[in-house]
PDB file of N, CA and C in Angstrom:
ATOM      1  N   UNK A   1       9.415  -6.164  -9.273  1.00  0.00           N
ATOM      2  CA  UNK A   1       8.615  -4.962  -9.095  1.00  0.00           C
ATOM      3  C   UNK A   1       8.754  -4.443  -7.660  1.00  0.00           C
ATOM      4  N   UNK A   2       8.322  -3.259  -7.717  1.00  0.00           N
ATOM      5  CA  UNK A   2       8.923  -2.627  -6.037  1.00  0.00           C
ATOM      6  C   UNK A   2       7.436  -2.682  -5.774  1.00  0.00           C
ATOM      7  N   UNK A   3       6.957  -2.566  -4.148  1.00  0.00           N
ATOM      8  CA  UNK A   3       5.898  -2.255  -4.026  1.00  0.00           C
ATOM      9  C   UNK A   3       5.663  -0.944  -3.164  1.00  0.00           C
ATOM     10  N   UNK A   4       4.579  -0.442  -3.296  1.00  0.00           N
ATOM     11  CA  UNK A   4       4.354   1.532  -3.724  1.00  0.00           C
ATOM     12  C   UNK A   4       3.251   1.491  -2.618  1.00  0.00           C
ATOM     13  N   UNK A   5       3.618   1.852  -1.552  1.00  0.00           N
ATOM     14  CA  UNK A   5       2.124   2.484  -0.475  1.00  0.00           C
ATOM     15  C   UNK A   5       2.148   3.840  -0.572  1.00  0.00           C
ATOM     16  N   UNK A   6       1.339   4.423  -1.459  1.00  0.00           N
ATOM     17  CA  UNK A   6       0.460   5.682  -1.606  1.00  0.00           C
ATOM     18  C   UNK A   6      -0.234   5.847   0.086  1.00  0.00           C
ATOM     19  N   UNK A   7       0.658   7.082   0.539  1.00  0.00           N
ATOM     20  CA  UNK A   7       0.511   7.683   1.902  1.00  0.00           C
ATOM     21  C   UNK A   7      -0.001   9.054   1.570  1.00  0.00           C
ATOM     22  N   UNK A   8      -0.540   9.640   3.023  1.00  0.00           N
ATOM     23  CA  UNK A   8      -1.199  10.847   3.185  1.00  0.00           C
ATOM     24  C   UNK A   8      -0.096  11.703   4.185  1.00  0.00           C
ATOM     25  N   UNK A   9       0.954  12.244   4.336  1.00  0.00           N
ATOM     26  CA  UNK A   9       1.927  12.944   4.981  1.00  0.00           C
ATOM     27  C   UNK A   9       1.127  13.729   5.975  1.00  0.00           C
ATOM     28  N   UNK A  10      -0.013  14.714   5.534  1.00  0.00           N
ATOM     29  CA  UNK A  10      -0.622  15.569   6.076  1.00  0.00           C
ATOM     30  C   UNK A  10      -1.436  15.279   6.364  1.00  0.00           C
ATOM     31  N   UNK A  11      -2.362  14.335   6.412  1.00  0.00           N
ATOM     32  CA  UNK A  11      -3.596  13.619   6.919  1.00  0.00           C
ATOM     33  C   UNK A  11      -4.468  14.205   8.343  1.00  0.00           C
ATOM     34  N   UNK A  12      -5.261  14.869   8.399  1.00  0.00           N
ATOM     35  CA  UNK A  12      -5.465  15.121   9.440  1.00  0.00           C
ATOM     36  C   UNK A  12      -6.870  14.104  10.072  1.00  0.00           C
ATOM     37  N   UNK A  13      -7.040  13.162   9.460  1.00  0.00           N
ATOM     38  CA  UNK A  13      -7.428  11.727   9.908  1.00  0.00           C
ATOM     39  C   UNK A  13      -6.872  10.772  10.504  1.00  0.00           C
ATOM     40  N   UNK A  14      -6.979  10.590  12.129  1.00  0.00           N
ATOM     41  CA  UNK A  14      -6.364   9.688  13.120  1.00  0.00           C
ATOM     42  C   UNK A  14      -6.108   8.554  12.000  1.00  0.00           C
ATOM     43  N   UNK A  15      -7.535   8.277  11.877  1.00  0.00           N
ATOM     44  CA  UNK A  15      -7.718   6.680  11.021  1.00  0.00           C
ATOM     45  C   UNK A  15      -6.806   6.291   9.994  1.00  0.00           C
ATOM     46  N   UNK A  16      -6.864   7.302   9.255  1.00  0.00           N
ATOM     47  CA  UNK A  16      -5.956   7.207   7.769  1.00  0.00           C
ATOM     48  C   UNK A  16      -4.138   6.613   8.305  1.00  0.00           C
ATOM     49  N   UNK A  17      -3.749   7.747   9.091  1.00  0.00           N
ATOM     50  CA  UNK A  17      -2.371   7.665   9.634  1.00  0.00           C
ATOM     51  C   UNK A  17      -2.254   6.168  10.383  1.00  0.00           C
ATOM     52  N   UNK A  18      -3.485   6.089  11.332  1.00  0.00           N
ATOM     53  CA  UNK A  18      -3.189   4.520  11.877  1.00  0.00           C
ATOM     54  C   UNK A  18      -3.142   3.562  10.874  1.00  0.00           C
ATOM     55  N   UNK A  19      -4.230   3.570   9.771  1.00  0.00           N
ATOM     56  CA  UNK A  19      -4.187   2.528   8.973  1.00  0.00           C
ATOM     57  C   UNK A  19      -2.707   2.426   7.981  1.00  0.00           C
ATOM     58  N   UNK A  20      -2.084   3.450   7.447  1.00  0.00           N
ATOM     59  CA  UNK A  20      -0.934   3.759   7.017  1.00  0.00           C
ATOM     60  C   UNK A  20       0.210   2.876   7.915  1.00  0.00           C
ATOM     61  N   UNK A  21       0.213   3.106   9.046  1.00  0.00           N
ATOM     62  CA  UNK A  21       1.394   3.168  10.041  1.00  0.00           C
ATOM     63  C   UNK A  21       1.188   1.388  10.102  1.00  0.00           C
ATOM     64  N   UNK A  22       0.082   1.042  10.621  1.00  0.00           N
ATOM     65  CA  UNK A  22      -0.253  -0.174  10.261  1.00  0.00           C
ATOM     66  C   UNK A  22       0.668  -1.374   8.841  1.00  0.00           C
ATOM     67  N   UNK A  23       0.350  -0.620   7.713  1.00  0.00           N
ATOM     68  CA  UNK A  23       0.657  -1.337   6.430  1.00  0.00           C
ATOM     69  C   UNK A  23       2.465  -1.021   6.462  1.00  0.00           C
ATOM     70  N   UNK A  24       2.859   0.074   6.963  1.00  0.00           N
ATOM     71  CA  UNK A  24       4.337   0.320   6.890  1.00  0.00           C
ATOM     72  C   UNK A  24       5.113  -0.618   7.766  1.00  0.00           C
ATOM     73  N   UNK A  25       4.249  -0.501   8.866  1.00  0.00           N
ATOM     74  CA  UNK A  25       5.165  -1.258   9.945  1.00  0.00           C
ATOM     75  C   UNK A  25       5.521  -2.928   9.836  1.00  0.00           C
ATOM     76  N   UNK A  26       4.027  -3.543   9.023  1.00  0.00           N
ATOM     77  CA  UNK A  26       4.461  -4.582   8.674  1.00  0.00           C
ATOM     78  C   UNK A  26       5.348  -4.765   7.822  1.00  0.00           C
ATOM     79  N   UNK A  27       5.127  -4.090   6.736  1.00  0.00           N
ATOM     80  CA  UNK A  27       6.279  -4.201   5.525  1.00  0.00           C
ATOM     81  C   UNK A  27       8.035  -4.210   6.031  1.00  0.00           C
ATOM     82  N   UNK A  28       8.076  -3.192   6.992  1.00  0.00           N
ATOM     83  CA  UNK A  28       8.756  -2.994   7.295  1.00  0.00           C
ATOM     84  C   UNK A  28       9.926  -4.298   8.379  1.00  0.00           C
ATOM     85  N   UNK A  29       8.665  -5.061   9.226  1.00  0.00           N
ATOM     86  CA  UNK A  29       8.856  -5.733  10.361  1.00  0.00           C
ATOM     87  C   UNK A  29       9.345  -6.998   9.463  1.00  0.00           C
ATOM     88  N   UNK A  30       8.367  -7.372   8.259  1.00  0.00           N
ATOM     89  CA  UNK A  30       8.536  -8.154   7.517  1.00  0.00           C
ATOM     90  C   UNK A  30      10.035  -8.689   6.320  1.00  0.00           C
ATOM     91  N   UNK A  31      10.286  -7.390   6.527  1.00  0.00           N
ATOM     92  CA  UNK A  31      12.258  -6.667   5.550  1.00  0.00           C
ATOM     93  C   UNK A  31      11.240  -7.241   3.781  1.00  0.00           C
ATOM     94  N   UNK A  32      10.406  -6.660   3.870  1.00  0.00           N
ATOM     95  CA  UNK A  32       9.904  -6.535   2.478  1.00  0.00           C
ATOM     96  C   UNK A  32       9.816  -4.853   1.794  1.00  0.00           C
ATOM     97  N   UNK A  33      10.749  -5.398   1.165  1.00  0.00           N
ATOM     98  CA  UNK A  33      11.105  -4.306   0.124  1.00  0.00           C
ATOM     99  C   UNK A  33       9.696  -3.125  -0.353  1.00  0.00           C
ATOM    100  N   UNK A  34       9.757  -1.548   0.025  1.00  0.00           N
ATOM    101  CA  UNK A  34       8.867  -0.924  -0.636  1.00  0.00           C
ATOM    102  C   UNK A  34       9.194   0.504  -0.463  1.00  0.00           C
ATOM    103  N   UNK A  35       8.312   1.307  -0.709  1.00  0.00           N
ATOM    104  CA  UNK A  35       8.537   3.092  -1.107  1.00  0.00           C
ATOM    105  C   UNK A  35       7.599   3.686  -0.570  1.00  0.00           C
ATOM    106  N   UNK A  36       7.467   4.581  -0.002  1.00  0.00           N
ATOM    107  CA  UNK A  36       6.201   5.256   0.088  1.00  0.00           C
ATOM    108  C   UNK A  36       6.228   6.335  -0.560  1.00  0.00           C
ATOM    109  N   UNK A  37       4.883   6.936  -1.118  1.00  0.00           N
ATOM    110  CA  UNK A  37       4.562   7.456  -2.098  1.00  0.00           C
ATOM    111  C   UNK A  37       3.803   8.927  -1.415  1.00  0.00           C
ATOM    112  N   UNK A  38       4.235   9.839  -1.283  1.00  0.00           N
ATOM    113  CA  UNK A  38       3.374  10.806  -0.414  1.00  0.00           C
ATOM    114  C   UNK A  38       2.431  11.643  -1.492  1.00  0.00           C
ATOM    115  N   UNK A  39       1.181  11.379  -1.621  1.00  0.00           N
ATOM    116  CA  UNK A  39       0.767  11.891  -2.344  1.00  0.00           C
ATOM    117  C   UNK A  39      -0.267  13.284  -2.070  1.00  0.00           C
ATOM    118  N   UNK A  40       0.492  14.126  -1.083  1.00  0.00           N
ATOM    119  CA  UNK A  40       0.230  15.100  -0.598  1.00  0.00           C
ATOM    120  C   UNK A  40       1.421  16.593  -1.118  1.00  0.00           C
ATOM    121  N   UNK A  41       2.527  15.614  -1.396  1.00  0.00           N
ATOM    122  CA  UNK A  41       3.595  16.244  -1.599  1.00  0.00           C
ATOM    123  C   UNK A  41       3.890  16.073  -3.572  1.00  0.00           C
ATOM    124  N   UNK A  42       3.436  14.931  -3.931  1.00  0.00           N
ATOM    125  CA  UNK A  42       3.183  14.973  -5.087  1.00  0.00           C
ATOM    126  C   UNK A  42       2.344  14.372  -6.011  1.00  0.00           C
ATOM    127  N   UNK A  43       1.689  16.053  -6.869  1.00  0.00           N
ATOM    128  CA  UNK A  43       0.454  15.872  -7.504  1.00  0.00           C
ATOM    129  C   UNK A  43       0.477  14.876  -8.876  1.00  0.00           C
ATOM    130  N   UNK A  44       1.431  15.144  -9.461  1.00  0.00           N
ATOM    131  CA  UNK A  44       1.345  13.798 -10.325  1.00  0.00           C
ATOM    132  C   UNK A  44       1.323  12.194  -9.652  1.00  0.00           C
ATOM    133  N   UNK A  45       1.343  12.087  -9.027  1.00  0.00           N
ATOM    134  CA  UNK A  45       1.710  10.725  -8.243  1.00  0.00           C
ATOM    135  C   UNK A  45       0.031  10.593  -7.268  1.00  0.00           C
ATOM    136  N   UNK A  46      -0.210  11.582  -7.371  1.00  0.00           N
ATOM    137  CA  UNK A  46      -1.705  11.724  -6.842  1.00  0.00           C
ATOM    138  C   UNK A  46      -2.796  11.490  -7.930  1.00  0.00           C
ATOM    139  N   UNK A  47      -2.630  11.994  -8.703  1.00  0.00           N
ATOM    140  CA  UNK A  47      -3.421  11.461 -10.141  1.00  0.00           C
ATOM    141  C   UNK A  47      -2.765  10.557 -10.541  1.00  0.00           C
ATOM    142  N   UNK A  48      -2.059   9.254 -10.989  1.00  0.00           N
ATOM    143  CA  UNK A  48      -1.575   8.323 -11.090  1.00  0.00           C
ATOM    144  C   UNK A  48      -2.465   7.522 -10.389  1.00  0.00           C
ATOM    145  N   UNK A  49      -2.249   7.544  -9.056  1.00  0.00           N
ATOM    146  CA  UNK A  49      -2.940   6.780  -8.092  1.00  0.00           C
ATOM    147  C   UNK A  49      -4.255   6.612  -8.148  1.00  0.00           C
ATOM    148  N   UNK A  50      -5.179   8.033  -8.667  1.00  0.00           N
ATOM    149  CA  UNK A  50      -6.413   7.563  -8.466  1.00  0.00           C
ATOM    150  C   UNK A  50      -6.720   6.929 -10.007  1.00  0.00           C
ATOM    151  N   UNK A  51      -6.366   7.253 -10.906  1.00  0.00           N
ATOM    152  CA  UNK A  51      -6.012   6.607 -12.320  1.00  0.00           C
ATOM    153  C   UNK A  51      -6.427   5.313 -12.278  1.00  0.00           C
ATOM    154  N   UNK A  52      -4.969   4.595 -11.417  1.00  0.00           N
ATOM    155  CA  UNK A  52      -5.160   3.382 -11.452  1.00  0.00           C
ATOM    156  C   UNK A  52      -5.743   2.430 -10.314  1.00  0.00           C
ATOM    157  N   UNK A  53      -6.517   2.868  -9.804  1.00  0.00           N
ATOM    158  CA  UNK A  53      -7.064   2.310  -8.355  1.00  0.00           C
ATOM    159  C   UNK A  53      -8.410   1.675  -9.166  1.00  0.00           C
ATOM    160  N   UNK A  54      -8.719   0.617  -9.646  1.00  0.00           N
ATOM    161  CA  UNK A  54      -9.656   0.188 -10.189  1.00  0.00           C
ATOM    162  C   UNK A  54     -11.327   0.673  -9.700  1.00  0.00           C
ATOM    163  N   UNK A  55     -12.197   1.017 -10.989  1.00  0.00           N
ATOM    164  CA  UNK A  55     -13.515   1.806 -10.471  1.00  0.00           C
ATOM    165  C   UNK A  55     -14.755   1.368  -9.363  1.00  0.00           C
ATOM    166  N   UNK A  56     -14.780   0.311  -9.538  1.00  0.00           N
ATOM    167  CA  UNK A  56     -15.346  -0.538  -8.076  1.00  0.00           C
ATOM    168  C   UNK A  56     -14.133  -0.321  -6.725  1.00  0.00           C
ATOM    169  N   UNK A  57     -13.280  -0.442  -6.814  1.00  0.00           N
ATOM    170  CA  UNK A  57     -12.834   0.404  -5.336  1.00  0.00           C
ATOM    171  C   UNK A  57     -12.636   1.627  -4.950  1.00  0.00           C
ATOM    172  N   UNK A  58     -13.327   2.601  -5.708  1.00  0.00           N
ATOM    173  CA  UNK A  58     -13.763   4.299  -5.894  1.00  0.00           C
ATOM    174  C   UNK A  58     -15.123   4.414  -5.055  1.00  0.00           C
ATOM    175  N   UNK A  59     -15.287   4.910  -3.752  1.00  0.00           N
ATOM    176  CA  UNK A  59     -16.145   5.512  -3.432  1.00  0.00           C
ATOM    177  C   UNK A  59     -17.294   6.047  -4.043  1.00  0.00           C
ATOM    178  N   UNK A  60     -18.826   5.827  -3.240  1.00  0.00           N
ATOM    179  CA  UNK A  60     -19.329   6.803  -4.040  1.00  0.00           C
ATOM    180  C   UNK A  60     -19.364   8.302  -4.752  1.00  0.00           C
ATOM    181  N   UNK A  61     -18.403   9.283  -3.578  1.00  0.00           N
ATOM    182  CA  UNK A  61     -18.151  10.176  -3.085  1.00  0.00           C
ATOM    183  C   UNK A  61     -16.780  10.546  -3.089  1.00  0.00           C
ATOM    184  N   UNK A  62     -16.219  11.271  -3.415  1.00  0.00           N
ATOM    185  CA  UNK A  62     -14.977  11.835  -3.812  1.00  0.00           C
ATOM    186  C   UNK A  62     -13.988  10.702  -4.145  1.00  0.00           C
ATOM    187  N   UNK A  63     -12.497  10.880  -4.104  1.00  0.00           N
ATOM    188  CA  UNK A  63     -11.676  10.152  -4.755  1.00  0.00           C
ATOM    189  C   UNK A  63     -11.086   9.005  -3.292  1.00  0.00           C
ATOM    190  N   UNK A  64     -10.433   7.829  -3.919  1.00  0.00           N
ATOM    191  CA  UNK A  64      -9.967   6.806  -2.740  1.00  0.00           C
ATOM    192  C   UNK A  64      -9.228   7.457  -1.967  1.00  0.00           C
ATOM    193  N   UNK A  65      -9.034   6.808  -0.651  1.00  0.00           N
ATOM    194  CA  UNK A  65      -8.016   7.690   0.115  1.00  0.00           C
ATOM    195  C   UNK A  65      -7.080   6.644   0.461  1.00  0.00           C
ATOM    196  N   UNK A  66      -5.739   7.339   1.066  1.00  0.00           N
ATOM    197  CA  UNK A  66      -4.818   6.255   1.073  1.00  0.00           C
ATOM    198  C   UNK A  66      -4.597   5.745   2.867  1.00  0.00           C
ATOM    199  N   UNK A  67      -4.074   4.944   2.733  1.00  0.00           N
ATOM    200  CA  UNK A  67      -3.230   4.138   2.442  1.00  0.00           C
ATOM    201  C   UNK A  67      -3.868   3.178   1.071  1.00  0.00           C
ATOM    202  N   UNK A  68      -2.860   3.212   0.132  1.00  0.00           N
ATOM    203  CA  UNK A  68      -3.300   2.320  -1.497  1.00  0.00           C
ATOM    204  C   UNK A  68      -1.818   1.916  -1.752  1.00  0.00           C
ATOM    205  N   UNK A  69      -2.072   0.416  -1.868  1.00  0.00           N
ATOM    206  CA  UNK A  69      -0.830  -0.688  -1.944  1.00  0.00           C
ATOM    207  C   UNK A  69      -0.765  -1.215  -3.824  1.00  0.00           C
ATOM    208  N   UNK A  70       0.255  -0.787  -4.091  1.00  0.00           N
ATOM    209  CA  UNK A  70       0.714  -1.188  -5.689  1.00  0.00           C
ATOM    210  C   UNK A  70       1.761  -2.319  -5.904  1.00  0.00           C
ATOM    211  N   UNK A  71       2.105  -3.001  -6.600  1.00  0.00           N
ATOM    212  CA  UNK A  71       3.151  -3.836  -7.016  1.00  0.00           C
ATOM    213  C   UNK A  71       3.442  -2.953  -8.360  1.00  0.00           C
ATOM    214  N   UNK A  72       4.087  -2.236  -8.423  1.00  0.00           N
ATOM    215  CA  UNK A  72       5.179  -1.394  -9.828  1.00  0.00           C
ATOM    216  C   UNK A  72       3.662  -1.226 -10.390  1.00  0.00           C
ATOM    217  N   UNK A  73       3.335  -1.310 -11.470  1.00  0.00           N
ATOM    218  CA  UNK A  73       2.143  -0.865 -11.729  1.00  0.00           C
ATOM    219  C   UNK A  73       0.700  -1.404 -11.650  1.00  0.00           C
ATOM    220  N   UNK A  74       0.410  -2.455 -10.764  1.00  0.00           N
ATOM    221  CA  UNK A  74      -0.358  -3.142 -10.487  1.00  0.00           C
ATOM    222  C   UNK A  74      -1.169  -3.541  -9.062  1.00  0.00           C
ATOM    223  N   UNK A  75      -2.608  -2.913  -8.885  1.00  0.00           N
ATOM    224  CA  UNK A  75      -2.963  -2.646  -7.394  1.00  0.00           C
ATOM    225  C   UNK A  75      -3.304  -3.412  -6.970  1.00  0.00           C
ATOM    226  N   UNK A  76      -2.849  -3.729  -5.764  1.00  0.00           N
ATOM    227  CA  UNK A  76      -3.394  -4.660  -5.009  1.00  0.00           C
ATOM    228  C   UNK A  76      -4.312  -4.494  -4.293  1.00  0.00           C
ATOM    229  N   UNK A  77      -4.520  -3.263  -3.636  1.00  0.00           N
ATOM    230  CA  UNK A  77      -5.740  -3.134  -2.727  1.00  0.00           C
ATOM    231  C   UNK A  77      -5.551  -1.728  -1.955  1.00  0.00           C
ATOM    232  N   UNK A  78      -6.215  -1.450  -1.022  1.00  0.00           N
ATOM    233  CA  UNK A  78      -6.500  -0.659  -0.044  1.00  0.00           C
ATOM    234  C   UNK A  78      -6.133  -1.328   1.501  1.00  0.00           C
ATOM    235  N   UNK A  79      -6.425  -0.652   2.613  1.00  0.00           N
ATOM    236  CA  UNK A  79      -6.446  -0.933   4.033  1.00  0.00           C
ATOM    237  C   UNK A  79      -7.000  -2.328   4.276  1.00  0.00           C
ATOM    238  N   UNK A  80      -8.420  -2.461   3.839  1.00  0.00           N
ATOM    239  CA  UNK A  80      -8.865  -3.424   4.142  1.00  0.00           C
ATOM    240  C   UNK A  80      -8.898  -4.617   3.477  1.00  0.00           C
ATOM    241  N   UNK A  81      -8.368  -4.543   2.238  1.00  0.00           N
ATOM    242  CA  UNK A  81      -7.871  -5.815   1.421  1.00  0.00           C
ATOM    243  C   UNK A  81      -6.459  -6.482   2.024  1.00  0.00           C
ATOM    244  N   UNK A  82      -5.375  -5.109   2.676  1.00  0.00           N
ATOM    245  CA  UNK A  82      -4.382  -5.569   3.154  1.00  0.00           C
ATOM    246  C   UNK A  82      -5.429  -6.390   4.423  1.00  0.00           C
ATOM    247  N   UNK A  83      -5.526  -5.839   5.402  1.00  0.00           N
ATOM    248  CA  UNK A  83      -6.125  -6.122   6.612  1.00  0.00           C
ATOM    249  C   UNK A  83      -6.930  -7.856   6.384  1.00  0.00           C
ATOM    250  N   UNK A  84      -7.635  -7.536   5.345  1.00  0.00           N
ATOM    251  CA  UNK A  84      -7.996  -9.188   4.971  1.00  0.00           C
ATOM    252  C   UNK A  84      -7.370 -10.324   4.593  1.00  0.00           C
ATOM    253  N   UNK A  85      -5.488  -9.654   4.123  1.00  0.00           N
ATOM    254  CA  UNK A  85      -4.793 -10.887   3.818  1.00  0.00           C
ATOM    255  C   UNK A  85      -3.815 -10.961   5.188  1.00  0.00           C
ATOM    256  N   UNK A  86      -3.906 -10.122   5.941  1.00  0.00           N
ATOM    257  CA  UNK A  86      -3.130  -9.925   7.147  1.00  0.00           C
ATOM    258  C   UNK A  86      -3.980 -11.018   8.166  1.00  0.00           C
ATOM    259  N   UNK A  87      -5.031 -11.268   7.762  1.00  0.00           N
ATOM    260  CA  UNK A  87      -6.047 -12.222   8.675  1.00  0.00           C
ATOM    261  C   UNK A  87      -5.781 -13.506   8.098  1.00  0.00           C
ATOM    262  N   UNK A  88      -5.937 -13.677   7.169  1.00  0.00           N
ATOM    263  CA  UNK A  88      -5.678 -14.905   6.081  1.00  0.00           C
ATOM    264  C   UNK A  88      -4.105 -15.404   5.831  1.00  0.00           C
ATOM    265  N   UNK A  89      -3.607 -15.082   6.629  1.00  0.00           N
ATOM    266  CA  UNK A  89      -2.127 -15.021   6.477  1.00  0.00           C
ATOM    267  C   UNK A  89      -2.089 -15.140   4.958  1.00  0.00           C
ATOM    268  N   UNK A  90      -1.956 -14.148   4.043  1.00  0.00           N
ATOM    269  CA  UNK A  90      -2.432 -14.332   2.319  1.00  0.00           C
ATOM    270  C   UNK A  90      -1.474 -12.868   2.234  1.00  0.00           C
ATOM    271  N   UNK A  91      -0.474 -12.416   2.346  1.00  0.00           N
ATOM    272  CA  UNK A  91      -0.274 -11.095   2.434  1.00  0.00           C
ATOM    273  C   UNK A  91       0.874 -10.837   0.753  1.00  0.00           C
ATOM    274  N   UNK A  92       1.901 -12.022   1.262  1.00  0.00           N
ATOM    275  CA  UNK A  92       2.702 -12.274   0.135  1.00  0.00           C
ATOM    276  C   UNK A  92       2.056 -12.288  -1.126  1.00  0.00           C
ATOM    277  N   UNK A  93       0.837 -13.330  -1.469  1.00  0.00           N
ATOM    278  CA  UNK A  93       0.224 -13.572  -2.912  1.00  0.00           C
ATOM    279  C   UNK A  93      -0.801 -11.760  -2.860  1.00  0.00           C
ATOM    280  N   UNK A  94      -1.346 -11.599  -1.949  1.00  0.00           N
ATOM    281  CA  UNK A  94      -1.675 -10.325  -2.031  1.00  0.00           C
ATOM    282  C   UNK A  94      -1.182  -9.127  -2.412  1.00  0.00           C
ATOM    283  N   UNK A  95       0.489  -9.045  -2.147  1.00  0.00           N
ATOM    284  CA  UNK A  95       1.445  -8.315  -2.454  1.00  0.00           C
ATOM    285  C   UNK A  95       1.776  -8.790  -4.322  1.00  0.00           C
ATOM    286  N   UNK A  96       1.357  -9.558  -4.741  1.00  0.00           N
ATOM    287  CA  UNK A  96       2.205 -10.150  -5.768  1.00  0.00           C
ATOM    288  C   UNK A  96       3.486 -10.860  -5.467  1.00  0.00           C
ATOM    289  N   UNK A  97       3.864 -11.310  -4.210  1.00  0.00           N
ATOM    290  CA  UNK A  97       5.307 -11.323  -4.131  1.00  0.00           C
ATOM    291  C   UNK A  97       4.984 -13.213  -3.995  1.00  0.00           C
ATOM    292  N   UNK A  98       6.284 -13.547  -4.691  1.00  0.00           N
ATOM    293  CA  UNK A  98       6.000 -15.327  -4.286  1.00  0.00           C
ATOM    294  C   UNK A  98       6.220 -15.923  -3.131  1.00  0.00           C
ATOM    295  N   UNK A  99       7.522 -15.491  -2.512  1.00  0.00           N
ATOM    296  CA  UNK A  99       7.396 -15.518  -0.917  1.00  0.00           C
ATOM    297  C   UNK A  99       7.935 -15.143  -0.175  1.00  0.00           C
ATOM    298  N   UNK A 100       8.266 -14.713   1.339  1.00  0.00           N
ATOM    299  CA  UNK A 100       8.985 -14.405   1.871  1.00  0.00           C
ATOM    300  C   UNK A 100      10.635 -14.178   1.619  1.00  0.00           C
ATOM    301  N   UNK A 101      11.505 -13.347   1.405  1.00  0.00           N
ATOM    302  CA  UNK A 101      12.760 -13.409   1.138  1.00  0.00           C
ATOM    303  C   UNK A 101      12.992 -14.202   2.364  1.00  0.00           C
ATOM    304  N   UNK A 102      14.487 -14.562   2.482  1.00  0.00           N
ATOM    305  CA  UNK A 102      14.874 -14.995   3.074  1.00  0.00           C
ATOM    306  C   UNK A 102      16.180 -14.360   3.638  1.00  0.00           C
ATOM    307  N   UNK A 103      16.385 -14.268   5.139  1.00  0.00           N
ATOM    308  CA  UNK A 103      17.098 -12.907   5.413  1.00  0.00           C
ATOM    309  C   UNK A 103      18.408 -12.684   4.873  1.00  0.00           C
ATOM    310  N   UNK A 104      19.211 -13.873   4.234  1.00  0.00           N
ATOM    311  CA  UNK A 104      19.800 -13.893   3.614  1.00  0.00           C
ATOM    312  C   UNK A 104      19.496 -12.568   2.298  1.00  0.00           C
ATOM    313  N   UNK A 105      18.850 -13.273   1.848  1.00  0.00           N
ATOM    314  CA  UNK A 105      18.356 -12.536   0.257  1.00  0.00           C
ATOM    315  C   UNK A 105      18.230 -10.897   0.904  1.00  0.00           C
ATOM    316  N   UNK A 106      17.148 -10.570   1.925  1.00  0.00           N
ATOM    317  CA  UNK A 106      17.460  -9.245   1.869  1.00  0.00           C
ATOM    318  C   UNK A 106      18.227  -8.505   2.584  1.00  0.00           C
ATOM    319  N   UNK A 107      19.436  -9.158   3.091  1.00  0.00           N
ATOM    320  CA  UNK A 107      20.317  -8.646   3.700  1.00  0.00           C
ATOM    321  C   UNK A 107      21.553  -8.359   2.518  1.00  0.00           C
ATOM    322  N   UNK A 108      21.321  -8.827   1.374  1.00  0.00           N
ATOM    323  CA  UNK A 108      22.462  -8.757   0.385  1.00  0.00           C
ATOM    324  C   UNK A 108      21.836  -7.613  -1.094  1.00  0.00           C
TER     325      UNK A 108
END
């Protein structure tokens, strides 16, 4: 499964973009495979997202906002669920992923 960070392109929330830039950079630092999903730029992919963002992590008040972390069709969390396995060193089982590639593996 690929994993899907549902981003805000246009965000005019410091917070949102830091917390975003945050979840990318690790993924990124990490050579773990993922996509980002701009869901500013597209509206089906924007309803998708809030679709499947389970109803206890829905605000009282309008719809979730992103940064929102998926495994192919299956959510893992928000900012602060990442942020809590980023503390817990728990990020991999958080991701769904079993473990670290190995730079081998994602260099090929």
């Amino acid at each position: 499964m690929v994993i899907r960070v549902y981003i805000a392109s246009s965000s005019g929330s410091v917070a949102v973009k830091k917390r975003q830039q945050a979840i990318v950079g690790f993924l990124e630092a990490n050579r773990i495979s993922f996509e980002e999903v701009d869901i500013t730029m597209l509206e089906n992919e924007r309803q998708w997202m809030y679709r499947n963002i389970p109803q206890e992590k829905h605000p009282e008040k309008g719809n979730p906002m992103p940064p929102q972390i998926f495994n192919g069709q299956e959510y893992c969390g928000d900012y602060e669920d990442f942020f809590q396995s980023k503390e817990n060193n728990t990020v991999f089982s958080f991701l769904g992923l079993n473990s670290h590639p190995s730079v081998k593996e994602s260099e090929s």
